[in-house]
ModelCIF file with pLDDT and N, C-alpha, C, O atoms, coordinates in Angstrom:
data_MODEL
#
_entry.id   MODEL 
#
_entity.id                         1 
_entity.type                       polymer 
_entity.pdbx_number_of_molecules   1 
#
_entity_poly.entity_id                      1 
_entity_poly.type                           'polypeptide(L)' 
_entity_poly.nstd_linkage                   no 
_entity_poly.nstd_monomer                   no 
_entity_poly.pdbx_seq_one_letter_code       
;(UNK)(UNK)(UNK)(UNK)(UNK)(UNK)(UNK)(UNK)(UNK)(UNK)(UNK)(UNK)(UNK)(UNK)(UNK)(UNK)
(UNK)(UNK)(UNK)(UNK)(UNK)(UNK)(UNK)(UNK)(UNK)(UNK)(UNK)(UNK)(UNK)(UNK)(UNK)(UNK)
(UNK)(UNK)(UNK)(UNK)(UNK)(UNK)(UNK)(UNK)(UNK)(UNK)(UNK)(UNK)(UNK)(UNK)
;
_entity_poly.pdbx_seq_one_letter_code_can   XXXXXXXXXXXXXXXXXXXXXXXXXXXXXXXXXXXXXXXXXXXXXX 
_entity_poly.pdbx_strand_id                 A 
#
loop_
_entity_poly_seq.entity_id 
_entity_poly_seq.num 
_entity_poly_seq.mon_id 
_entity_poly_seq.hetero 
1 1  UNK n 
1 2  UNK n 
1 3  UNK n 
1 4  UNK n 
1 5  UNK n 
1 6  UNK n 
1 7  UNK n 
1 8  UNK n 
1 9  UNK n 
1 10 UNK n 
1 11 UNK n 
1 12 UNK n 
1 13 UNK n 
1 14 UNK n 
1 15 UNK n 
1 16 UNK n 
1 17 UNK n 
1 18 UNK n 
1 19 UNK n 
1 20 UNK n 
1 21 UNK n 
1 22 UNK n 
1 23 UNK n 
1 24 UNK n 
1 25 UNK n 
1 26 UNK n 
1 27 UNK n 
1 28 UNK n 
1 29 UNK n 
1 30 UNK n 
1 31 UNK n 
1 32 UNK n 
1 33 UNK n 
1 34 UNK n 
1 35 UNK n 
1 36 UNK n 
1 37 UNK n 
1 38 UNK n 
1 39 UNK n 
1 40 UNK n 
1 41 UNK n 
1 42 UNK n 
1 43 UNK n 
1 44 UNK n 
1 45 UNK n 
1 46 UNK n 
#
_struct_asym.id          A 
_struct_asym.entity_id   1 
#
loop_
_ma_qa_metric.id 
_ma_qa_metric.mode 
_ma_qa_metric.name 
_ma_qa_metric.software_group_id 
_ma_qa_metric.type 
1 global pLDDT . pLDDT 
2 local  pLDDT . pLDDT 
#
_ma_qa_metric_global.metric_id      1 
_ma_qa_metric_global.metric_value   92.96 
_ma_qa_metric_global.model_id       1 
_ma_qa_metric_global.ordinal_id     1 
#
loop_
_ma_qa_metric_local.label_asym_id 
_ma_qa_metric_local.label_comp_id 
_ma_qa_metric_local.label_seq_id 
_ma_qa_metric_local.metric_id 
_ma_qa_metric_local.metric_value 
_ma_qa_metric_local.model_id 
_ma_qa_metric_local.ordinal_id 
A UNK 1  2 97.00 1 1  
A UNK 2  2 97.00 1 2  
A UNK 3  2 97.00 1 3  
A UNK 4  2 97.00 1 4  
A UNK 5  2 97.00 1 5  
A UNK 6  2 97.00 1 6  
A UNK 7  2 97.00 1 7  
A UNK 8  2 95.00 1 8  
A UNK 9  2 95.00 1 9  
A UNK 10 2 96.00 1 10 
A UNK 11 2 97.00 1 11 
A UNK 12 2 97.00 1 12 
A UNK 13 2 96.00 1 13 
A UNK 14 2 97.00 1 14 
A UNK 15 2 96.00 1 15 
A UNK 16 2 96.00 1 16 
A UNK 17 2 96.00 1 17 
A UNK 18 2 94.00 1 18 
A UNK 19 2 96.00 1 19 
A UNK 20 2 96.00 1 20 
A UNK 21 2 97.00 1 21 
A UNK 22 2 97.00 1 22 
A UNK 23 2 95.00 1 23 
A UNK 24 2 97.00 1 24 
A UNK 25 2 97.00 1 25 
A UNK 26 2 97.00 1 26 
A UNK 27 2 97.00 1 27 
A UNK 28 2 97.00 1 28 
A UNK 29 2 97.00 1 29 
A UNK 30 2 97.00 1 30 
A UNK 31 2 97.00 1 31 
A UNK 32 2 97.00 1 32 
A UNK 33 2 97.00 1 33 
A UNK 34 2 96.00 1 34 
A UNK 35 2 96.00 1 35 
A UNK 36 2 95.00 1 36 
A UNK 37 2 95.00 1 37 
A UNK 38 2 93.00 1 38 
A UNK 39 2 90.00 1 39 
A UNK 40 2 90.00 1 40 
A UNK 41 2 91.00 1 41 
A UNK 42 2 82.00 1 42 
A UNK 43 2 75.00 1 43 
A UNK 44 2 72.00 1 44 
A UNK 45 2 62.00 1 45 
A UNK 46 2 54.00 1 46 
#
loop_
_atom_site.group_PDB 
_atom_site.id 
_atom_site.type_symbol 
_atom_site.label_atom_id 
_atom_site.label_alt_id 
_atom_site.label_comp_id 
_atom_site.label_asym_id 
_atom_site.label_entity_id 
_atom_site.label_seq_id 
_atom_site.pdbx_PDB_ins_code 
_atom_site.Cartn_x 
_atom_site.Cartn_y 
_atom_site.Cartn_z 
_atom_site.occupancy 
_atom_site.B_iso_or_equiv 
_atom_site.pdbx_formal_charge 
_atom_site.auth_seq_id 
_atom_site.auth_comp_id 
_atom_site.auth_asym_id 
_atom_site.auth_atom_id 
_atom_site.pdbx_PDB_model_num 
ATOM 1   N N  . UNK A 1 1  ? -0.008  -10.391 -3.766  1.00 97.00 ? 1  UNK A N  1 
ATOM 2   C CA . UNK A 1 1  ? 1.188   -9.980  -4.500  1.00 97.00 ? 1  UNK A CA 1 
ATOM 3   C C  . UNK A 1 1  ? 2.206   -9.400  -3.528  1.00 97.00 ? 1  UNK A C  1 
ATOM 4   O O  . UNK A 1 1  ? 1.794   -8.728  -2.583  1.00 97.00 ? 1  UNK A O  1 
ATOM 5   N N  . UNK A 1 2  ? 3.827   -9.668  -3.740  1.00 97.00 ? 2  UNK A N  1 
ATOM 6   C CA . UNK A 1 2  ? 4.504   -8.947  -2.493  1.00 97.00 ? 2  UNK A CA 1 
ATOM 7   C C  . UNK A 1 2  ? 4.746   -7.610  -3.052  1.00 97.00 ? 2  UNK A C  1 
ATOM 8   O O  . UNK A 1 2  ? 4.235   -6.856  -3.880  1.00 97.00 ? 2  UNK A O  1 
ATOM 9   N N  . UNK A 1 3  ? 5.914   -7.646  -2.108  1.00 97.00 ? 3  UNK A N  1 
ATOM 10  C CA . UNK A 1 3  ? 6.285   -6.130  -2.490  1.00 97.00 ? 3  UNK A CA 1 
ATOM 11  C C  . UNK A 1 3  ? 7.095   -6.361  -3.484  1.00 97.00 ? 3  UNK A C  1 
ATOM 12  O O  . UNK A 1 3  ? 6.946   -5.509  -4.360  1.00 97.00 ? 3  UNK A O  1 
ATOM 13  N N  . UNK A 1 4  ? 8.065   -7.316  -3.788  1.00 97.00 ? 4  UNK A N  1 
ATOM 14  C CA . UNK A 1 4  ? 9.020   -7.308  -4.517  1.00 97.00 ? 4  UNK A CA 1 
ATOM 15  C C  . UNK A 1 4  ? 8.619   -7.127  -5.881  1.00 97.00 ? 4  UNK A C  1 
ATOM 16  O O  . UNK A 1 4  ? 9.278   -6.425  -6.647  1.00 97.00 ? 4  UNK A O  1 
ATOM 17  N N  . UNK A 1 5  ? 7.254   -7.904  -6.329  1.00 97.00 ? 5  UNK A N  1 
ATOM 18  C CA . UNK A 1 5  ? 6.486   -7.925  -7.571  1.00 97.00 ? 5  UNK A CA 1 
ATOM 19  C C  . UNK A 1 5  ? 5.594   -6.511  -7.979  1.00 97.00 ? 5  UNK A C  1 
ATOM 20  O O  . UNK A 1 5  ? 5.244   -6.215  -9.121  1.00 97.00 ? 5  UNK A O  1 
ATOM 21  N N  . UNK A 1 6  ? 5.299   -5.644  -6.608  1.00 97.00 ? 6  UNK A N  1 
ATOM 22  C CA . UNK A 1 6  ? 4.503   -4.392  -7.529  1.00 97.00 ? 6  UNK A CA 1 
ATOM 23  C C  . UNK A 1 6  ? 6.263   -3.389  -7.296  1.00 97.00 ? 6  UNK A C  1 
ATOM 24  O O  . UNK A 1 6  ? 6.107   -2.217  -7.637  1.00 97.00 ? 6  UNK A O  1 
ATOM 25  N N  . UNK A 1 7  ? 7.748   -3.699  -6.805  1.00 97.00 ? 7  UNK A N  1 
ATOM 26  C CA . UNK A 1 7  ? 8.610   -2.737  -7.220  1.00 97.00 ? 7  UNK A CA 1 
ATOM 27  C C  . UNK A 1 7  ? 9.382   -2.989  -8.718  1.00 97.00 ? 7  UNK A C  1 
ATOM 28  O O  . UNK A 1 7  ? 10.089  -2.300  -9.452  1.00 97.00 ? 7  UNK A O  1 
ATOM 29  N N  . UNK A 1 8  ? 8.908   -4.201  -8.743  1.00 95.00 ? 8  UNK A N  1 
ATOM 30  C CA . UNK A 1 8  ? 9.429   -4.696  -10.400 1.00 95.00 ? 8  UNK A CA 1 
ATOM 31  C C  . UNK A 1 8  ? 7.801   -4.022  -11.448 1.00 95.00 ? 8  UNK A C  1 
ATOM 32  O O  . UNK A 1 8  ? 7.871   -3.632  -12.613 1.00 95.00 ? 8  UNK A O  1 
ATOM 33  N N  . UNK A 1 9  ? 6.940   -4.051  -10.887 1.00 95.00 ? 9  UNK A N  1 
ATOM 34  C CA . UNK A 1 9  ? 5.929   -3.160  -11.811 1.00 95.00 ? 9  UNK A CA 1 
ATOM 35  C C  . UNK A 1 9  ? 5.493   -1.448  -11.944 1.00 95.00 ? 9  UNK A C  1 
ATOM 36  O O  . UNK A 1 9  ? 4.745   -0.749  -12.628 1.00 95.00 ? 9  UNK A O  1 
ATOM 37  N N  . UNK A 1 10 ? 6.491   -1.288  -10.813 1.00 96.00 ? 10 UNK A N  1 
ATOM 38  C CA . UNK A 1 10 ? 6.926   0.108   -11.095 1.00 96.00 ? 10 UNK A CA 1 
ATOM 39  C C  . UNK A 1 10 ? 5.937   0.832   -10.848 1.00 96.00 ? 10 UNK A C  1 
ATOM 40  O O  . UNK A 1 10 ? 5.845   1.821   -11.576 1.00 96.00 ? 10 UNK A O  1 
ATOM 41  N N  . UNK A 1 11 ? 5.159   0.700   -10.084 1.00 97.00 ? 11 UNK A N  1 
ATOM 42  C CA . UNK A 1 11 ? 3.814   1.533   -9.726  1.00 97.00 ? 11 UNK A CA 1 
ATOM 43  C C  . UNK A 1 11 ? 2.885   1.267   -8.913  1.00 97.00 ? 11 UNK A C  1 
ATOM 44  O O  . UNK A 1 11 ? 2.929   0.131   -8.440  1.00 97.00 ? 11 UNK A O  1 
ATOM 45  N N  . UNK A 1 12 ? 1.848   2.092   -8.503  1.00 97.00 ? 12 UNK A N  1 
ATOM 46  C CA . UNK A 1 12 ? 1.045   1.722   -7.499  1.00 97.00 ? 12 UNK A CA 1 
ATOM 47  C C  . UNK A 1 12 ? -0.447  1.897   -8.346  1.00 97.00 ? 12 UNK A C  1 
ATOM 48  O O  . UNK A 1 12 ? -0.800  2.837   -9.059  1.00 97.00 ? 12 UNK A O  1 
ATOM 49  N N  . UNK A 1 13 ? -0.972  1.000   -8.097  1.00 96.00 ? 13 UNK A N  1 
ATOM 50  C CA . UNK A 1 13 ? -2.041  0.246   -9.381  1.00 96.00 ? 13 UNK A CA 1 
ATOM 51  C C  . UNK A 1 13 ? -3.814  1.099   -8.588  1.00 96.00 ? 13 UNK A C  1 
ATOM 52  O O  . UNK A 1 13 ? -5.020  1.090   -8.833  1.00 96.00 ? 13 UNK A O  1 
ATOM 53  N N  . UNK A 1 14 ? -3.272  1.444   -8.025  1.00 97.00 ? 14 UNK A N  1 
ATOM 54  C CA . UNK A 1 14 ? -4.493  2.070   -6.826  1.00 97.00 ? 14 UNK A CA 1 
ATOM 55  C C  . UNK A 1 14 ? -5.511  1.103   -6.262  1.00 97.00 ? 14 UNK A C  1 
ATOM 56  O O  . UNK A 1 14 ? -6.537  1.546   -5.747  1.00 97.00 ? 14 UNK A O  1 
ATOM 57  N N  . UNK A 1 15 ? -5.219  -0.515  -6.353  1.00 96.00 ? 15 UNK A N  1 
ATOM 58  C CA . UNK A 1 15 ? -6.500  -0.886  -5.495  1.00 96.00 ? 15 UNK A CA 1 
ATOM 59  C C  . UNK A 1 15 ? -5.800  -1.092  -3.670  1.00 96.00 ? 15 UNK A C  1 
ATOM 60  O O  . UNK A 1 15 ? -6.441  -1.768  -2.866  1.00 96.00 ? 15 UNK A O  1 
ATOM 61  N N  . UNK A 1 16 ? -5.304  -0.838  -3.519  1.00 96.00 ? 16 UNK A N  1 
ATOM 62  C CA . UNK A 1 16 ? -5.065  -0.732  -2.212  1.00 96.00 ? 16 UNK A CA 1 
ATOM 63  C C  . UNK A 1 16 ? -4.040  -2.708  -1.488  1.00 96.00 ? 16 UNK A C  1 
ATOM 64  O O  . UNK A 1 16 ? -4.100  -3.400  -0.471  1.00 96.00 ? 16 UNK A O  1 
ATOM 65  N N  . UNK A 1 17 ? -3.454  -2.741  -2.509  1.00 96.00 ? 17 UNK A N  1 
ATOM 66  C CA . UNK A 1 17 ? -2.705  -4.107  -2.248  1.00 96.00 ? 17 UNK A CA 1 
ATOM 67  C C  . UNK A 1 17 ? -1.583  -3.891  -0.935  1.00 96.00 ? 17 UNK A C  1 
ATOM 68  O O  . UNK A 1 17 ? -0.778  -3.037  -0.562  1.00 96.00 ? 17 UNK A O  1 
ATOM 69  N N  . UNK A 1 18 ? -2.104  -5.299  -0.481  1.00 94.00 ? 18 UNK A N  1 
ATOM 70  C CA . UNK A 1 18 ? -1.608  -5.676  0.907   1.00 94.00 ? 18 UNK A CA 1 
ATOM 71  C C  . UNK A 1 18 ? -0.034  -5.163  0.793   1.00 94.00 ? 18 UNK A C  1 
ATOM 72  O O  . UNK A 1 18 ? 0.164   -4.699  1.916   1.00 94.00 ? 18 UNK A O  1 
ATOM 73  N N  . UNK A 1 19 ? 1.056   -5.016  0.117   1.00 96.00 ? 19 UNK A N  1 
ATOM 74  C CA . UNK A 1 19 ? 2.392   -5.163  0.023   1.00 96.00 ? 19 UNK A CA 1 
ATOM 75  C C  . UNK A 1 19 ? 3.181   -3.815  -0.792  1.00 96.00 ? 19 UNK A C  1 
ATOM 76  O O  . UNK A 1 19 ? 4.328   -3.676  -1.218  1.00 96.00 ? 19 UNK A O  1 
ATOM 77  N N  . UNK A 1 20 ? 1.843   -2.822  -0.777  1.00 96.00 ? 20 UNK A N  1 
ATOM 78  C CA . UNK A 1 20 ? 2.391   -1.825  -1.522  1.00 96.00 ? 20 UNK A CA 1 
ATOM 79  C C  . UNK A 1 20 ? 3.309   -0.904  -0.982  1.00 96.00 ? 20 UNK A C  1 
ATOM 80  O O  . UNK A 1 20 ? 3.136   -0.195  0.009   1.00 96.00 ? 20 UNK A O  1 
ATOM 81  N N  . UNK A 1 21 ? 4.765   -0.999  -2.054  1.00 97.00 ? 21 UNK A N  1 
ATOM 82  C CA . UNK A 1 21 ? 5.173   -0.049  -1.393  1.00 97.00 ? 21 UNK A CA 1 
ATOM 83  C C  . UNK A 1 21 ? 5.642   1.296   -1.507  1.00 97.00 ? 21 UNK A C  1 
ATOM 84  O O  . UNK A 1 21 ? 6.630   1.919   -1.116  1.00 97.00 ? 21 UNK A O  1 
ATOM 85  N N  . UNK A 1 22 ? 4.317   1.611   -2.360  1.00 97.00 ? 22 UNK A N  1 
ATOM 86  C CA . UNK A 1 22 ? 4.482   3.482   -3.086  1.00 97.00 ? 22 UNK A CA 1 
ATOM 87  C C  . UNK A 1 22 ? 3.586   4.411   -2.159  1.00 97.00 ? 22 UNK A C  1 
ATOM 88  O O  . UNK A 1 22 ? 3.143   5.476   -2.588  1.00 97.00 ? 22 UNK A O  1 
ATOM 89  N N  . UNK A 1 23 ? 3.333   3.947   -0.832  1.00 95.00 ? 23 UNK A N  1 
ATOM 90  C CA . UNK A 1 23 ? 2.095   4.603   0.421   1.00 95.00 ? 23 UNK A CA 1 
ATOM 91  C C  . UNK A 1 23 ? 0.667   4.733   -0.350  1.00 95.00 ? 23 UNK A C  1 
ATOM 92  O O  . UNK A 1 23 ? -0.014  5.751   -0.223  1.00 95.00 ? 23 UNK A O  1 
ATOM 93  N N  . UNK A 1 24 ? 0.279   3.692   -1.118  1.00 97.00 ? 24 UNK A N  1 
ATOM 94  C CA . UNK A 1 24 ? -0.981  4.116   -1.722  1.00 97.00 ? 24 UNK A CA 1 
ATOM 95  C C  . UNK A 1 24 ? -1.498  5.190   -2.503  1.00 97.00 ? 24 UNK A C  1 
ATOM 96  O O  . UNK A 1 24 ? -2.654  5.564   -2.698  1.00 97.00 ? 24 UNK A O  1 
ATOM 97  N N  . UNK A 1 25 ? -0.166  5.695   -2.995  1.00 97.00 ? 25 UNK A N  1 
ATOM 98  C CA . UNK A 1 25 ? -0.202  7.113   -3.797  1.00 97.00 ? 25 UNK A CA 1 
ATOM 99  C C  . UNK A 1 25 ? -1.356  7.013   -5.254  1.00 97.00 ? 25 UNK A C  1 
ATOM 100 O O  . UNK A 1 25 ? -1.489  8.123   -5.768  1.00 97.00 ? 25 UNK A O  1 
ATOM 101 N N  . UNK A 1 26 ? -2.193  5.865   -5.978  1.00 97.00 ? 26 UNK A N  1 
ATOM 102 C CA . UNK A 1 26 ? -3.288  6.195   -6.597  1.00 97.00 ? 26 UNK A CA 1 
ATOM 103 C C  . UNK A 1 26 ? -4.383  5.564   -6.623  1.00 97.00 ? 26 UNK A C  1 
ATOM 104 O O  . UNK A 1 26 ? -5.056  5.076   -7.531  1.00 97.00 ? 26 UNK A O  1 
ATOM 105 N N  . UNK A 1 27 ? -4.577  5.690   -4.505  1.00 97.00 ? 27 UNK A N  1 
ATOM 106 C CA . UNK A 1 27 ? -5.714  4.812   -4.172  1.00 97.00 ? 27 UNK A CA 1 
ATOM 107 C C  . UNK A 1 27 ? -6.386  6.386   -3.519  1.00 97.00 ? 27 UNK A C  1 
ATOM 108 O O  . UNK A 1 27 ? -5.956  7.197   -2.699  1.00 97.00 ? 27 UNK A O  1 
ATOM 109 N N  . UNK A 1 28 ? -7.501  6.314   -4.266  1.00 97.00 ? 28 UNK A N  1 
ATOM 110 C CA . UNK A 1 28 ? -8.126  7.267   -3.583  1.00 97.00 ? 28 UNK A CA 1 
ATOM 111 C C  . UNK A 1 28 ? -8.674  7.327   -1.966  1.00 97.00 ? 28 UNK A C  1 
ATOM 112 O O  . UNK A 1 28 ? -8.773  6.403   -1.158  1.00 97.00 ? 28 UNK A O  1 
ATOM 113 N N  . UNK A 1 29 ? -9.013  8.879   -1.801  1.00 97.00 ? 29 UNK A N  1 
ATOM 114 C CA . UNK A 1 29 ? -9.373  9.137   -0.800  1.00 97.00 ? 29 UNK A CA 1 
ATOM 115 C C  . UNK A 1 29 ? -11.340 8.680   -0.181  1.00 97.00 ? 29 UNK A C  1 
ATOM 116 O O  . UNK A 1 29 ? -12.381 9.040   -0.730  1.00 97.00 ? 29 UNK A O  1 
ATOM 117 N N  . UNK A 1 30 ? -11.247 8.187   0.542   1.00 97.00 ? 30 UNK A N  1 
ATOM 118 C CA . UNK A 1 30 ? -10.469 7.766   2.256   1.00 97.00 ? 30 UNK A CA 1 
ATOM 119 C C  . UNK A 1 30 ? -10.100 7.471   2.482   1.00 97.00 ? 30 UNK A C  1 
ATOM 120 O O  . UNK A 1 30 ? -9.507  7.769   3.519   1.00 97.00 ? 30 UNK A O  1 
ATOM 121 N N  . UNK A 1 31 ? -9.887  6.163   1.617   1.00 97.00 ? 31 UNK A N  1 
ATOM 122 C CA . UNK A 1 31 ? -9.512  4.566   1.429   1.00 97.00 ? 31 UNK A CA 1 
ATOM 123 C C  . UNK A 1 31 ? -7.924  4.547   1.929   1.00 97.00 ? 31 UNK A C  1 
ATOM 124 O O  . UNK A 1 31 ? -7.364  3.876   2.796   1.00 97.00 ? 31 UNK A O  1 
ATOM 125 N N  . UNK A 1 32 ? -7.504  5.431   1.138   1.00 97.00 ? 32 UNK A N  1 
ATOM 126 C CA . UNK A 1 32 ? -5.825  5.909   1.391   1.00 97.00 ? 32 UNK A CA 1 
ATOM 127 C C  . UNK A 1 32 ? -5.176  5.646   2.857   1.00 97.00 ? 32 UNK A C  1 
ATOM 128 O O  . UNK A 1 32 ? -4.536  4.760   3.422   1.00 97.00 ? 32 UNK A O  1 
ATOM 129 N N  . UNK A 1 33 ? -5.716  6.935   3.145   1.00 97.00 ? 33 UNK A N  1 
ATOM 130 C CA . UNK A 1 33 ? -6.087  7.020   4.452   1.00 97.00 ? 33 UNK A CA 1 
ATOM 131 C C  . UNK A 1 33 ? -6.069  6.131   5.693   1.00 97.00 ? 33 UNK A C  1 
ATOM 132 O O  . UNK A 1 33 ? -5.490  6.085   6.778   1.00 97.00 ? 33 UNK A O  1 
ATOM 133 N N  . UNK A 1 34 ? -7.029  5.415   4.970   1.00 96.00 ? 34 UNK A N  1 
ATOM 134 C CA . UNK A 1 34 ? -7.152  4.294   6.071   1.00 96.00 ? 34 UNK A CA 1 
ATOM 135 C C  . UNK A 1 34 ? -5.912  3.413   5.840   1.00 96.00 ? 34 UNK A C  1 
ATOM 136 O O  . UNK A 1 34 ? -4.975  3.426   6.638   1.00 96.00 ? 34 UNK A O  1 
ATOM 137 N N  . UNK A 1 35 ? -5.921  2.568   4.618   1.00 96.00 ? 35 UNK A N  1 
ATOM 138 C CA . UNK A 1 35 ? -5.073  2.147   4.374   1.00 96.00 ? 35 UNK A CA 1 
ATOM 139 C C  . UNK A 1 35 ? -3.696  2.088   4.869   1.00 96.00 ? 35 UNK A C  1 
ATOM 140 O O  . UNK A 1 35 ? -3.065  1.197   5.437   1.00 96.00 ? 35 UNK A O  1 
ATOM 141 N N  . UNK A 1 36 ? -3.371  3.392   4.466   1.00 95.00 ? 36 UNK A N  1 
ATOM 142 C CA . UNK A 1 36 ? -1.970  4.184   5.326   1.00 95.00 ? 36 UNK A CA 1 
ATOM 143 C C  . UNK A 1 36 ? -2.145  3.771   7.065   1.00 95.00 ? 36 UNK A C  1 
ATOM 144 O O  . UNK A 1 36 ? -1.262  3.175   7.681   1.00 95.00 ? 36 UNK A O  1 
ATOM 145 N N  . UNK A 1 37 ? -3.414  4.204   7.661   1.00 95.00 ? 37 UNK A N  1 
ATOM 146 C CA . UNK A 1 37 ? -3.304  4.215   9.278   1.00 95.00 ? 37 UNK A CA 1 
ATOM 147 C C  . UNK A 1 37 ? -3.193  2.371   9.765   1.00 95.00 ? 37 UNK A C  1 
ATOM 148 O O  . UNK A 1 37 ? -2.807  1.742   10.751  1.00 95.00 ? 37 UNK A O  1 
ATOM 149 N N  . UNK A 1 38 ? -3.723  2.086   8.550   1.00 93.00 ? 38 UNK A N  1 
ATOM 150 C CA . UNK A 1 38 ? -3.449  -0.556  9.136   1.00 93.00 ? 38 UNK A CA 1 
ATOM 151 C C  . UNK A 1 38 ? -1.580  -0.071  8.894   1.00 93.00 ? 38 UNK A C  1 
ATOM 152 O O  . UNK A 1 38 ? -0.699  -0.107  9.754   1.00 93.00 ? 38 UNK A O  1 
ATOM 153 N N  . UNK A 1 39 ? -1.475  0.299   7.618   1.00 90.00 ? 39 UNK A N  1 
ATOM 154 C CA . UNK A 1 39 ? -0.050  -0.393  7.357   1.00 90.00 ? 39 UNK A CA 1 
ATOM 155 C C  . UNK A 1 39 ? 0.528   -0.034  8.929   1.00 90.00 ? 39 UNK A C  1 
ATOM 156 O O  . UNK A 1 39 ? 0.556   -0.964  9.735   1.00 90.00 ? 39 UNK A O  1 
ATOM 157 N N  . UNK A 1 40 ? 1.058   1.532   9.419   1.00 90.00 ? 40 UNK A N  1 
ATOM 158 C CA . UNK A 1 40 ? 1.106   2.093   10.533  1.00 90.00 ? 40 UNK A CA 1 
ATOM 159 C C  . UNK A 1 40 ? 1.200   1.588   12.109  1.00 90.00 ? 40 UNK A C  1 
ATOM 160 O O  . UNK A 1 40 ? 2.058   1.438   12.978  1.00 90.00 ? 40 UNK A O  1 
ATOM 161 N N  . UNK A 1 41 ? -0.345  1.408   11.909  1.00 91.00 ? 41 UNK A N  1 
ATOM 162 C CA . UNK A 1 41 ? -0.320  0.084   13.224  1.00 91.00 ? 41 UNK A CA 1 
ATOM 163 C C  . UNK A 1 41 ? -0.119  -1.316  13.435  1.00 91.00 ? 41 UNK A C  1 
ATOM 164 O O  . UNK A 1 41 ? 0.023   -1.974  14.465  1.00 91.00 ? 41 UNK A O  1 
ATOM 165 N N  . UNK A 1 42 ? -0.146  -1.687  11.946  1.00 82.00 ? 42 UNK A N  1 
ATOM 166 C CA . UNK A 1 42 ? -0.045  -3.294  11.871  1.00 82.00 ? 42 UNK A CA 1 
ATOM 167 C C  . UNK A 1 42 ? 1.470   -3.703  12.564  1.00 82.00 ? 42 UNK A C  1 
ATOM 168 O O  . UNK A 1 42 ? 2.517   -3.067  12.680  1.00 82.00 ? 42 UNK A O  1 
ATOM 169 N N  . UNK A 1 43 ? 0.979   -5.346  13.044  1.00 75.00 ? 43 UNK A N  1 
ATOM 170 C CA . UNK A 1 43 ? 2.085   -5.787  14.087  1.00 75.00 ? 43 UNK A CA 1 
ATOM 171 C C  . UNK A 1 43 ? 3.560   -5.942  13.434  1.00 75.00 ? 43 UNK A C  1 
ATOM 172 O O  . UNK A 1 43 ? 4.553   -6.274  14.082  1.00 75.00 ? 43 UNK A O  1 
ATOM 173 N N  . UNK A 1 44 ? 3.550   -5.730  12.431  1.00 72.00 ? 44 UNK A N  1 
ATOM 174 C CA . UNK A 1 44 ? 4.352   -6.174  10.985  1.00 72.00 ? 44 UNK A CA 1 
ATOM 175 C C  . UNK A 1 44 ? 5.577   -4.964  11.381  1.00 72.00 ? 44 UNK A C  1 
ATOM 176 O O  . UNK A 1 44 ? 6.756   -5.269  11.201  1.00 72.00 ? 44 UNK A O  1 
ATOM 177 N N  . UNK A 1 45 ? 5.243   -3.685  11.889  1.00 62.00 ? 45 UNK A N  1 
ATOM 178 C CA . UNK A 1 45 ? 5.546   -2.405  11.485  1.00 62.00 ? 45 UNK A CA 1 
ATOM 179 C C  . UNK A 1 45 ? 6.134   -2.234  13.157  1.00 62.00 ? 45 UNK A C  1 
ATOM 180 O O  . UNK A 1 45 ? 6.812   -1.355  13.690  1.00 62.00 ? 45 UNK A O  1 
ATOM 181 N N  . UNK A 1 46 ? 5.648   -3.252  13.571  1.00 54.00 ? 46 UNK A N  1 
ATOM 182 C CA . UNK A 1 46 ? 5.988   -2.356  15.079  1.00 54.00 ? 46 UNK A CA 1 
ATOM 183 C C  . UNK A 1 46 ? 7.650   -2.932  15.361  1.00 54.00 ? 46 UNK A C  1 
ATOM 184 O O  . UNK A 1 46 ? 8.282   -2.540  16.342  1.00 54.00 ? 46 UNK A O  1 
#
C-alpha cells in the first residue's frame, strides 16, 4: 500500500506498513522502534 492510500485512510492501522506515514504511532513496542530505525537508514531516506 503507498503512502498516498494510508493518508487518504487517515490513520496508522498499527501493522507496521512499508509506506506509513504517521512514524508507526499504533505499532507497538519494539517493533516501532525498529521499524522507525529501517525507515531512518533505508537508502530511500538518504
Amino acid at each position: 500500500l503507498t503512502e498516498a492510500y494510508h493518508l487518504e485512510k487517515g490513520y496508522c492501522c498499527g501493522y507496521g506498513c512499508r509506506h506509513c506515514p504517521y512514524e508507526y504511532e499504533s505499532v507497538p513496542e519494539p517493533k516501532k522502534s525498529q521499524l522507525l530505525q529501517e525507515k531512518k537508514s533505508s537508502p530511500e531516506n538518504a
